[in-house]
Structure formats: structure tokens, C-alpha cells
Protein backbone atom coordinates (compact mmCIF):
# COMPACT_ATOMS: atom_id res chain seq x y z
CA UNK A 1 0.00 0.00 0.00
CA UNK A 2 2.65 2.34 0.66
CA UNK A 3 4.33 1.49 -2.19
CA UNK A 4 1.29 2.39 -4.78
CA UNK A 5 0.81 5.85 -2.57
CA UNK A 6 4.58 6.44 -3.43
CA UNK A 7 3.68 5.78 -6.80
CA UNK A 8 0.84 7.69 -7.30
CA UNK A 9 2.72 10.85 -5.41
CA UNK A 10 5.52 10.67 -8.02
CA UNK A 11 3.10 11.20 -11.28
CA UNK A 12 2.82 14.33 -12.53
CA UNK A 13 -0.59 16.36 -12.76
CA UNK A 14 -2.28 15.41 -16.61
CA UNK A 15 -1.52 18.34 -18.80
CA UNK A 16 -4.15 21.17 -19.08
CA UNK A 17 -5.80 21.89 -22.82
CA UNK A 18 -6.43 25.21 -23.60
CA UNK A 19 -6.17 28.42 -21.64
CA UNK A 20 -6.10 28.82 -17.68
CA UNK A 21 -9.17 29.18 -15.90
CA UNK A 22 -8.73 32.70 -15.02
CA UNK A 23 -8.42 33.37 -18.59
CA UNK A 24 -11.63 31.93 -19.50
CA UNK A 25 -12.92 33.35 -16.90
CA UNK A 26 -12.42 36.60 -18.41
CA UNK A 27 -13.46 36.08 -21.54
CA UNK A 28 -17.21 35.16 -20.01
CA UNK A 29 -16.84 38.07 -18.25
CA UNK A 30 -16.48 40.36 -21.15
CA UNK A 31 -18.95 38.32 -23.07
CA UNK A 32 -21.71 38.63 -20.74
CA UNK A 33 -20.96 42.43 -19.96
CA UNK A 34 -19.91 43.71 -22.86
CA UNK A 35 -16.78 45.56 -24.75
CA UNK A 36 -14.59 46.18 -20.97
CA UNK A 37 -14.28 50.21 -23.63
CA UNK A 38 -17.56 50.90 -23.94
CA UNK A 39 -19.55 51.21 -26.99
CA UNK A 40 -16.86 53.07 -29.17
CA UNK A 41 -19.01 53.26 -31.99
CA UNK A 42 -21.34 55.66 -29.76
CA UNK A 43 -18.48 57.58 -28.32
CA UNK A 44 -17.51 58.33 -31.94
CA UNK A 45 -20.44 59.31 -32.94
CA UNK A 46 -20.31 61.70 -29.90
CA UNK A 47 -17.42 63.19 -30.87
CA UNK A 48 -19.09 63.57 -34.41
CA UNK A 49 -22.12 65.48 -33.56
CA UNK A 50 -20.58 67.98 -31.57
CA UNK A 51 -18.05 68.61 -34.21
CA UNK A 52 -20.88 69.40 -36.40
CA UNK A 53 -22.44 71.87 -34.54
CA UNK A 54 -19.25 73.43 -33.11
CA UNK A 55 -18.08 73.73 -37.05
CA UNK A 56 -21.97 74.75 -38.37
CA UNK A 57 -23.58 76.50 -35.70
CA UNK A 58 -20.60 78.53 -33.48
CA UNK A 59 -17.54 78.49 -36.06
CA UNK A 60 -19.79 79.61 -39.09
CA UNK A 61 -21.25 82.73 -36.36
CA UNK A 62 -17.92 83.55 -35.84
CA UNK A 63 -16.52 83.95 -39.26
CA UNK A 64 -19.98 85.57 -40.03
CA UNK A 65 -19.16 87.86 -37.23
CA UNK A 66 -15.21 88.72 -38.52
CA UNK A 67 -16.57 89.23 -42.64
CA UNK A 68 -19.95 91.19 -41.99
CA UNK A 69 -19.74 92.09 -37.82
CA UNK A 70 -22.87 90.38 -37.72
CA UNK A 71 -23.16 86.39 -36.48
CA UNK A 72 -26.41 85.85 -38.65
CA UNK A 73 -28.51 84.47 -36.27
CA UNK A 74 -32.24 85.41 -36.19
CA UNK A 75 -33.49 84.06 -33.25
CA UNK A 76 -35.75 85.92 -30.87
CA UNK A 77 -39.57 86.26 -29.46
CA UNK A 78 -40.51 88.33 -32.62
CA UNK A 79 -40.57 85.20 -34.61
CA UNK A 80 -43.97 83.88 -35.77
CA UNK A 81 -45.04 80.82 -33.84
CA UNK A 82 -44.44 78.27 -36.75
CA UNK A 83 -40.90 79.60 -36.72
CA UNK A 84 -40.57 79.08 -32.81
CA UNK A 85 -42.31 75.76 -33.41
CA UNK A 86 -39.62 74.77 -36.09
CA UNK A 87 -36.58 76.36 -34.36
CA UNK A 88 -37.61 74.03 -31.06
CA UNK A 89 -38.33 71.10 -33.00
CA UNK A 90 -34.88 70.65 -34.15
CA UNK A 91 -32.79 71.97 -31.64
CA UNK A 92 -34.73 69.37 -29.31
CA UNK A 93 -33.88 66.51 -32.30
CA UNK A 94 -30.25 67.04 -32.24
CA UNK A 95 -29.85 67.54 -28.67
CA UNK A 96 -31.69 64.35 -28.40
CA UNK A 97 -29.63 62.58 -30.72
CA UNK A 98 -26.46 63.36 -29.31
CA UNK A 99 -28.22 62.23 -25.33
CA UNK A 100 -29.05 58.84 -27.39
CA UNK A 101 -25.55 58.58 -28.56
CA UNK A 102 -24.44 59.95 -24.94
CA UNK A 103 -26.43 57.49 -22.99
CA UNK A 104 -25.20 54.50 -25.66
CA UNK A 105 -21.45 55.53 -25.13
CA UNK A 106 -21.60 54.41 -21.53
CA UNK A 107 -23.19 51.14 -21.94
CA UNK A 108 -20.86 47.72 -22.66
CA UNK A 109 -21.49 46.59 -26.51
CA UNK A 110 -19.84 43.60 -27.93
CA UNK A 111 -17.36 44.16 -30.03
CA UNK A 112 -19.37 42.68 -33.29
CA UNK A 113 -21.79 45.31 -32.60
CA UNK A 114 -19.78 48.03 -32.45
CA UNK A 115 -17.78 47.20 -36.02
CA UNK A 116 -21.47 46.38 -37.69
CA UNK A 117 -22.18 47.73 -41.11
CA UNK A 118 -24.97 49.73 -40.08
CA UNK A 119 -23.13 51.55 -37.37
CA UNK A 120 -20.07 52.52 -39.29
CA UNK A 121 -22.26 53.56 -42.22
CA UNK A 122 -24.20 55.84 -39.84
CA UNK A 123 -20.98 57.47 -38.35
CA UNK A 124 -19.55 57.77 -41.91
CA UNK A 125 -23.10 59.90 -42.56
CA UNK A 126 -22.57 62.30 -40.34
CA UNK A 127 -19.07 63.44 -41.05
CA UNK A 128 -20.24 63.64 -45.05
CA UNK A 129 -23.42 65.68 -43.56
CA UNK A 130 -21.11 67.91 -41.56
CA UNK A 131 -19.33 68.37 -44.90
CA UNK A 132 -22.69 69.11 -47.00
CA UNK A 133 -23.85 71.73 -43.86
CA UNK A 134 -21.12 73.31 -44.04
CA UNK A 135 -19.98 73.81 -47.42
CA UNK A 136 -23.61 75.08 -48.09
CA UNK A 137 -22.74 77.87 -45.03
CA UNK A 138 -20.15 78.82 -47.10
CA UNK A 139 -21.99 79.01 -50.44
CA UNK A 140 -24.32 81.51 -49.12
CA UNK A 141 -21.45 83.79 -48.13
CA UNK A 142 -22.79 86.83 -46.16
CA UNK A 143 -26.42 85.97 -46.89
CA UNK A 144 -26.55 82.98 -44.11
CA UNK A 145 -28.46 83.48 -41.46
CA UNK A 146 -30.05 81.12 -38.71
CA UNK A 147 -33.69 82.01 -39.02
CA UNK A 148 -35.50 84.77 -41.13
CA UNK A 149 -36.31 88.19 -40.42
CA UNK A 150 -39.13 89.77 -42.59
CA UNK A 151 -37.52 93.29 -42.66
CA UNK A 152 -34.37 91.91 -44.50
CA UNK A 153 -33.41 91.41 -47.99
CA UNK A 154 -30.61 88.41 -48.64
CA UNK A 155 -29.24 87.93 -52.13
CA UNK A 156 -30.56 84.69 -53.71
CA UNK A 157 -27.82 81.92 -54.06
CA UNK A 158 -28.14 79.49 -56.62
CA UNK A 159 -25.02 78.63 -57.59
CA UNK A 160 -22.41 75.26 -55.64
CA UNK A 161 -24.47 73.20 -53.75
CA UNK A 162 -27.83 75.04 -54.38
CA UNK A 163 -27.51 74.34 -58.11
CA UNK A 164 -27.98 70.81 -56.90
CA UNK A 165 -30.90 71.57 -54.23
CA UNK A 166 -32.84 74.22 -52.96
CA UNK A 167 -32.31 73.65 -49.15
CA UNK A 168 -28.63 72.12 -48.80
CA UNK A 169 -28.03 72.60 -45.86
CA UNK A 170 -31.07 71.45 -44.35
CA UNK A 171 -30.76 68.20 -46.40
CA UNK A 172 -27.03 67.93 -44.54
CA UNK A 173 -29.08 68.13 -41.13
CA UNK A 174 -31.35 65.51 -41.89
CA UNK A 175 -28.60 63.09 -43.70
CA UNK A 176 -26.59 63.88 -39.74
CA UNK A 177 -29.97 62.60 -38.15
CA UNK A 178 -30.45 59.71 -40.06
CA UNK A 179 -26.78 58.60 -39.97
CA UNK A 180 -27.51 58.90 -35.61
CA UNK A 181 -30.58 56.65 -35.80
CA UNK A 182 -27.79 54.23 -37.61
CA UNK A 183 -24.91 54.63 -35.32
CA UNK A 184 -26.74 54.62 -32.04
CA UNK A 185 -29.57 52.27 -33.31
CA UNK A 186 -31.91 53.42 -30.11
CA UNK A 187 -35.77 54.68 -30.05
CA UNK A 188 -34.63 57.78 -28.40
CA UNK A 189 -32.42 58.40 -31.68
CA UNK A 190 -35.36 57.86 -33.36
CA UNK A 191 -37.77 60.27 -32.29
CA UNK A 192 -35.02 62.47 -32.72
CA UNK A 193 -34.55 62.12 -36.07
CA UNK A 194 -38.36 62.38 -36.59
CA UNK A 195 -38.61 65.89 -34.58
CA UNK A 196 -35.57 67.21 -36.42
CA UNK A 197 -37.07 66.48 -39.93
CA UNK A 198 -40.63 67.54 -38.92
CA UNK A 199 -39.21 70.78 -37.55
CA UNK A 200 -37.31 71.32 -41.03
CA UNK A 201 -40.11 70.40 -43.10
CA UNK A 202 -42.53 73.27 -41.27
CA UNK A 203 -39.43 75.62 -41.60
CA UNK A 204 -38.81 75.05 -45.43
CA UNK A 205 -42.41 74.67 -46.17
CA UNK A 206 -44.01 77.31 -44.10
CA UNK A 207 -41.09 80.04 -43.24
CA UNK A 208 -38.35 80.06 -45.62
CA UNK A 209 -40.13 79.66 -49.04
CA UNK A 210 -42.90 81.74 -48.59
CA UNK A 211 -40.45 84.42 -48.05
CA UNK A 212 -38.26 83.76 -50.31
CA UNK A 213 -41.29 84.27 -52.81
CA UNK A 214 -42.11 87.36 -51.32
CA UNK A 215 -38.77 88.56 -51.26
CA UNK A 216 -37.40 87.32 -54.87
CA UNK A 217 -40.76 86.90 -57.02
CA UNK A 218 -40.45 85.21 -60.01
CA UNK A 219 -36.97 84.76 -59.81
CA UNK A 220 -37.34 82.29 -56.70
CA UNK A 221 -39.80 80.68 -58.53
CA UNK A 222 -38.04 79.85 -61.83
CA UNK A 223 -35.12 78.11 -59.59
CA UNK A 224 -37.63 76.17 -57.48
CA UNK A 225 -39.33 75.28 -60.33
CA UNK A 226 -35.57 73.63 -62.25
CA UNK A 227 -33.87 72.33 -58.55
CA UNK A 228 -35.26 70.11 -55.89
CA UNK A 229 -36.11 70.92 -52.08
CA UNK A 230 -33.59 68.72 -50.56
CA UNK A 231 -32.83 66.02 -52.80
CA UNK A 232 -32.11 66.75 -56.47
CA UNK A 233 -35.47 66.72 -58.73
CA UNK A 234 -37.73 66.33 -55.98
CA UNK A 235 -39.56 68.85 -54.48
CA UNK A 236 -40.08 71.46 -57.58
CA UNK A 237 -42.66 74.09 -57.35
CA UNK A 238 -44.86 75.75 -59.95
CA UNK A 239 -43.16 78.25 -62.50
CA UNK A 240 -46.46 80.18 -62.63
């Protein structure tokens, strides 16, 4: 007997296949909770929306400020209410897009998720929308403005990227909110996207173009009637 316990104290453990246990354990651990970087994807797309409205909304008022001494916004209670409905409709949208992609950064995605199609498409949107938005700001030169004031007269600009459509820049907002609802992929994205394009449609439709007409006549109307509203040939209006 204690010959065979001799024995069996001499062997040597069997060899262990594969990884160590605390290895595997944390690969379940990951698995089950999630990329240990947080959804990276989101936190891109983060990054990406506040570039665009740093570059489109403050950058563009300050070199509107430096050429003309004026930052072109038109913003106050003297608006009509469709205007103030318009105006709040898509500031909420985008500020709601970037709390989807806010509240999506912090979560734990699997890494497959994260490097999906659909995701990187949507992130790729954006930074071609922020290039659309803002290469329209720059087309318009000294006549952009955020909003419209009745008592002003802006030269008509149909010539770089409003040869192609009427409202540019308003088709670069909605491309950035649809690119969101593909990044972040969440209800609360969304929603956003819907206010944002419902706010822009009521703007276009019920602020800008009307005074445009007023303001240009017939020559507003011959270039609505040849160039889209946001997307080319779509969107023409009556040359009579």
C-alpha cells in the first residue's frame, strides 16, 4: 500500500488543454458584460455630432461675425409661432440625438456590434453631412443666417451646392440625423430624427419659401421650379 501511494505521489498532474481558468474566466466576463471600452461606436459618434455643430452652428457665427460684424442668427420672441415651433423642433432633435448617442457611449457593446455595417455607415453619414452643412454655409457667403427676419433682404444663391438643391443645408441636417438613428440604433435616436425632420419640413415649407417668394418673385420661382427641395429633382414648385 505504501508502495502504490509512493507511486501515485511521483506522477505528474495530466496536462491542461487550452487556456487557464482565469483566462476563461475573463473572456465570459467580457462576453456577458460587454466591450470592458464601452460602446466606441457611440463615443464616436459623440465626438461627431458635436463637431458638427461646433463647425456649423458657433464656427460659421464667428466667421460671419469677422466678414460682416454680424453672427447671422435670427433668433428671438418676434418670430412667428411656426418659426418658434420649427426652431424648437430641431434643436430638441439634435440635442436628443447626441443624449441617445451619450447614454449609448456608456453602456458595454460587444465588439461585433460596435464594427457592424450599419453603425459605421451611420458614423460615416454624419461626417459627409457635416461636410454638405457646411460647405452650403459657405456658399451663401454673407447671406446665411439662422432664421428669417421679414424686414431683411438676402441675395438669392443658386449657384455650388444650391444648383444641386434648394435647401442644402437642411438636407445635410437631416442626412446627420439619419446617420444617428444608424450609429446609435436606439428609439430615443429615433424620435429624434423624426422631430428634427418635422421641424425642417414646417421651416422650409411654411417660413423660408414663402419668403423667399415674397422677397425674390419670379426669380425664386423659376429656380424652385428647375432644382429640388432637398434632394435633387424632388420637391419642384410651380413656374407660374
Amino acid at each position: 500500500m505504501r508502495a502504490r501511494i509512493a507511486s501515485c505521489r511521483g506522477r505528474r498532474p495530466p496536462a491542461q488543454h487550452g487556456p487557464p481558468d482565469w483566462v476563461m474566466w475573463h473572456h465570459q466576463a467580457v462576453n456577458k458584460k460587454g466591450h470592458r471600452g464601452g460602446d466606441l461606436t457611440s463615443r464616436a459618434t459623440v465626438v461627431a455630432l458635436v463637431g458638427y455643430g461646433l463647425l456649423t452652428l458657433v464656427w460659421r457665427s464667428v466667421l460671419q461675425w469677422q466678414r460682416t460684424g454680424d453672427a447671422g442668427l435670427r433668433l428671438s420672441r418676434e418670430l412667428p409661432p411656426r418659426a418658434r415651433v420649427s426652431s424648437a423642433l430641431m434643436s430638441a432633435g439634435f440635442l436628443a440625438g447626441l443624449a441617445a448617442a451619450r447614454r449609448n457611449a456608456r453602456r458595454r457593446a460587444q465588439t461585433s456590434d460596435q464594427t457592424s455595417t450599419w453603425r459605421l455607415l451611420g458614423l460615416g453619414l454624419i461626417v459627409v453631412a457635416t461636410m454638405i452643412t457646411y460647405r452650403s454655409q459657405l456658399d451663401l457667403g454673407t447671406s446665411w443666417r439662422v432664421g428669417v427676419d421679414e424686414r431683411e433682404r438676402t441675395d438669392l444663391v443658386t449657384s455650388g451646392l444650391f444648383s444641386l438643391v434648394r435647401n442644402p443645408i437642411f438636407s445635410g441636417m437631416a442626412t446627420a440625423a439619419i446617420g444617428t438613428t444608424f450609429a446609435v440604433r436606439s428609439a430615443m435616436a429615433y424620435l429624434a430624427a423624426t422631430a428634427l425632420i418635422v421641424g425642417m419640413e414646417i421651416q422650409v415649407r411654411t417660413v423660408e419659401e414663402p419668403y423667399l417668394l415674397r422677397t425674390h418673385g419670379q426669380a425664386y420661382r423659376a429656380y424652385a421650379s428647375r432644382t429640388g427641395r432637398f434632394v435633387p429633382r424632388v420637391g419642384h414648385i410651380s413656374a407660374t
